[in-house]
Protein backbone atom coordinates (compact mmCIF):
# COMPACT_ATOMS: atom_id res chain seq x y z
CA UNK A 1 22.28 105.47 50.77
CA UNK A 2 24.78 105.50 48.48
CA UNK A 3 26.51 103.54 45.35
CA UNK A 4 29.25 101.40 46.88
CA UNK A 5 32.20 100.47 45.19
CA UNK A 6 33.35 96.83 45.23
CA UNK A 7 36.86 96.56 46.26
CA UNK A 8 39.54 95.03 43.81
CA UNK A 9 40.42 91.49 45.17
CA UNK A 10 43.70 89.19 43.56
CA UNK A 11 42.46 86.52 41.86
CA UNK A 12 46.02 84.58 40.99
CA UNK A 13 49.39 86.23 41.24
CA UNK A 14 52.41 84.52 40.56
CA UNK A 15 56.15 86.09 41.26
CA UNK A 16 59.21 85.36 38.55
CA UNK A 17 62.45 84.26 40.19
CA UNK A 18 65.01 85.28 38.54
CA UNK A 19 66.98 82.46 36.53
CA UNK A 20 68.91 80.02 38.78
CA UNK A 21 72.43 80.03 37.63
CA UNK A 22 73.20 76.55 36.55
CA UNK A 23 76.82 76.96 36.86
CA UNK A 24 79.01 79.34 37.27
CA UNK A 25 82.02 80.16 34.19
CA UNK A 26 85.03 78.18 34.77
CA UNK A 27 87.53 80.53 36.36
CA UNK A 28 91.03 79.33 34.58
CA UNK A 29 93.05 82.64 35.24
CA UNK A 30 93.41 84.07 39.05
CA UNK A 31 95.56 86.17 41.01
CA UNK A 32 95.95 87.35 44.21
CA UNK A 33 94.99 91.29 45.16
CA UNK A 34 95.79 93.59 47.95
CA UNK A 35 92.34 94.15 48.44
CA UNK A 36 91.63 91.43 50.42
CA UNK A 37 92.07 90.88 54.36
CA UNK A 38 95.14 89.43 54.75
CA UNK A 39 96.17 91.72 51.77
CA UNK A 40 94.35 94.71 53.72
CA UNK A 41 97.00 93.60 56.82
CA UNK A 42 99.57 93.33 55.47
CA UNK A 43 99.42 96.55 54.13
CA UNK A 44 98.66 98.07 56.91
CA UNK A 45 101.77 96.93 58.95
CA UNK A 46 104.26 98.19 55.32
CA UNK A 47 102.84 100.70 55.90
CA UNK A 48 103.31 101.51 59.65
CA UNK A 49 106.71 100.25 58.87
CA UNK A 50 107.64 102.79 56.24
CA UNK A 51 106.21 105.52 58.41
CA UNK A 52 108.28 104.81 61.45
CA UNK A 53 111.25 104.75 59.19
CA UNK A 54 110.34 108.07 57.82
CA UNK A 55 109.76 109.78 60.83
CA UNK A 56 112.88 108.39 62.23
CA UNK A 57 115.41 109.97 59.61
CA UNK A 58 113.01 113.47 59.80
CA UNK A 59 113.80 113.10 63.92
CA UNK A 60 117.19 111.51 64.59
CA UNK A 61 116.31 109.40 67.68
CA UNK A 62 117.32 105.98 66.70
CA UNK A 63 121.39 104.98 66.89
CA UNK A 64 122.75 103.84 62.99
CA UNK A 65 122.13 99.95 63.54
CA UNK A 66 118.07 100.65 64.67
CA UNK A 67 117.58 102.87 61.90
CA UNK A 68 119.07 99.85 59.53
CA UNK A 69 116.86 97.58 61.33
CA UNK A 70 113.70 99.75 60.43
CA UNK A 71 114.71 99.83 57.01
CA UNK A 72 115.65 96.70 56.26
CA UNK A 73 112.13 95.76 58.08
CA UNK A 74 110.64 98.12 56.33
CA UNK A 75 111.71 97.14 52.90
CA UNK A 76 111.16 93.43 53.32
CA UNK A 77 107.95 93.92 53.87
CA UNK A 78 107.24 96.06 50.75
CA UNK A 79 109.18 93.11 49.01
CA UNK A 80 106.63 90.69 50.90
CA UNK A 81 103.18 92.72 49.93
CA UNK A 82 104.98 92.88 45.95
CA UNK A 83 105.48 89.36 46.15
CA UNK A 84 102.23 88.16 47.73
CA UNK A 85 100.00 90.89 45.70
CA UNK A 86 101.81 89.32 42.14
CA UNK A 87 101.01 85.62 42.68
CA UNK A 88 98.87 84.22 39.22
CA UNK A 89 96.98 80.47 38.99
CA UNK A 90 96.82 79.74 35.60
CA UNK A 91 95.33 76.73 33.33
CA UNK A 92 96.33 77.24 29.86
CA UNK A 93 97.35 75.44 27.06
CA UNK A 94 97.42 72.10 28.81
CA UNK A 95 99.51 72.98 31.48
CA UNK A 96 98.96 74.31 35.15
CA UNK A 97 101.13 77.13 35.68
CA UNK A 98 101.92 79.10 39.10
CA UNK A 99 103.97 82.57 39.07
CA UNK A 100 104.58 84.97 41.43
CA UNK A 101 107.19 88.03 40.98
CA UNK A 102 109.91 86.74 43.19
CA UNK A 103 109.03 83.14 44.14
CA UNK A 104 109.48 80.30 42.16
CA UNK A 105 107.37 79.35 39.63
CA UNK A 106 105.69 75.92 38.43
CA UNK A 107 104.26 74.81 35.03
CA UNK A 108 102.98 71.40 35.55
CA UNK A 109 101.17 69.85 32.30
CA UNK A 110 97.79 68.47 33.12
CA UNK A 111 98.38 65.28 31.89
CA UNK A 112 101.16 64.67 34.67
CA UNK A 113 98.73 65.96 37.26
CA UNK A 114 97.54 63.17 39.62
CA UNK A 115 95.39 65.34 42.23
CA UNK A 116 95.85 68.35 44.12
CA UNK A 117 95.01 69.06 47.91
CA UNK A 118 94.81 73.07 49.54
CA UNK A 119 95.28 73.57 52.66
CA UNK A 120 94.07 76.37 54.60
CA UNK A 121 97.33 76.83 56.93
CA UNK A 122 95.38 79.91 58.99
CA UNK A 123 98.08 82.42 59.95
CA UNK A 124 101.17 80.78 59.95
CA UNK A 125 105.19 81.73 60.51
CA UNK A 126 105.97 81.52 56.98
CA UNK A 127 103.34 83.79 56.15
CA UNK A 128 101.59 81.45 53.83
CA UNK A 129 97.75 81.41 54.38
CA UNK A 130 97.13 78.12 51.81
CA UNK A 131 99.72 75.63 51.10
CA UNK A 132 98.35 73.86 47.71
CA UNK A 133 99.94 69.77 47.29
CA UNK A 134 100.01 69.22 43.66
CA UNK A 135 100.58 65.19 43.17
CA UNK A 136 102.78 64.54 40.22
CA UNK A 137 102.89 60.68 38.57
CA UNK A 138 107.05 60.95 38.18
CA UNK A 139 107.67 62.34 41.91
CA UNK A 140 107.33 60.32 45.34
CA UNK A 141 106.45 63.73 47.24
CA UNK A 142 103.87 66.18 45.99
CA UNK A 143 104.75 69.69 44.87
CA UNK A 144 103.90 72.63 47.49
CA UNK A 145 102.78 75.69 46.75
CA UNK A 146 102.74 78.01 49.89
CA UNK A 147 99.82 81.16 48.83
CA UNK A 148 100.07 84.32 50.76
CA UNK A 149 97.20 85.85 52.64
CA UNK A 150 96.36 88.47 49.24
CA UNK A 151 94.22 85.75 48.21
CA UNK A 152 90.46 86.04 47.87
CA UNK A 153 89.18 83.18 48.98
CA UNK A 154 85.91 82.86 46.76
CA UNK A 155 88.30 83.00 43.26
CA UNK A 156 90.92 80.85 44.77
CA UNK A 157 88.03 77.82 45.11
CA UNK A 158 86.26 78.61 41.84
CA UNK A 159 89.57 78.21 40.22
CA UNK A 160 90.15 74.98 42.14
CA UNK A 161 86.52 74.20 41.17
CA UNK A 162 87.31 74.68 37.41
CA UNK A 163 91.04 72.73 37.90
CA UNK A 164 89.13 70.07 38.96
CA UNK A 165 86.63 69.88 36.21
CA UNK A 166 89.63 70.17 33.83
CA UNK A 167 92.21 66.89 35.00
CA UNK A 168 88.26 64.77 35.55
């Protein structure tokens, strides 16, 4: 008969993880992009908007007023997607600060800061998807900051996370 050869058999094997991330880096800078889903939306109807206005001075088929409708439409909503796309959450130099290219826009020092609440408003009339109540010790109501839906979701609560960490 032959010479057989014994087959290799594991004795111990042991897998690395890879490292467990203790924490993640405090996220003090955010802002909103168009690449999101409500950013993605929104988008999309601007634009459908600006198509239909397009096509309707290439083929005259709506009266003057429509035509001024569409456009008007049309051009709030690019104001809309400019507005939602530029909003910025901001911890720097002791201060909370909230900007946005044609909303209004907070700096709040930290040390005034009593709490803060966000609200996930869904898809609402306003077209705010997150309404954030900053408390403030020198006001009776709290300040409200209505976020459009150009928010990603994951960088909006890491930044919450870290504004958190920052007024414990």
């Amino acid at each position: 008969m032959g010479y057989t050869v014994p087959m290799p058999t594991v004795l111990a094997e042991k897998k690395a993880r890879p490292p467990i991330p203790t924490m993640e880096e405090p996220l003090t800078d955010t802002r909103a992009e168009v690449v999101t889903p409500g950013g993605g939306v929104v988008l999309a109807i601007t634009i459908l908007l600006t198509l239909f206005l397009v096509l309707s001075i290439l083929m005259p088929r709506l009266d003057g007023l429509q035509l001024v409708i569409v456009a008007m439409l049309s051009l709030v909503c690019w104001g809309y997607l400019l507005n939602c796309s530029t909003e910025r959450l901001r911890l720097e130099g002791g201060f909370f600060e909230f900007r946005a290219f044609l909303g209004r826009g907070y700096k709040i020092p930290l040390e005034a800061i009593r709490g803060f609440k966000l609200t996930d408003l869904g898809v609402s009339l306003s077209g705010s998807m997150y309404l954030l109540d900053i408390t403030v010790e020198d006001r009776l109501r709290p300040i409200q900051i209505n976020l459009g839906p150009c928010w990603n979701k994951r960088n909006l609560l890491r930044f919450l996370k870290s504004f958190g960490q920052v007024l414990e």
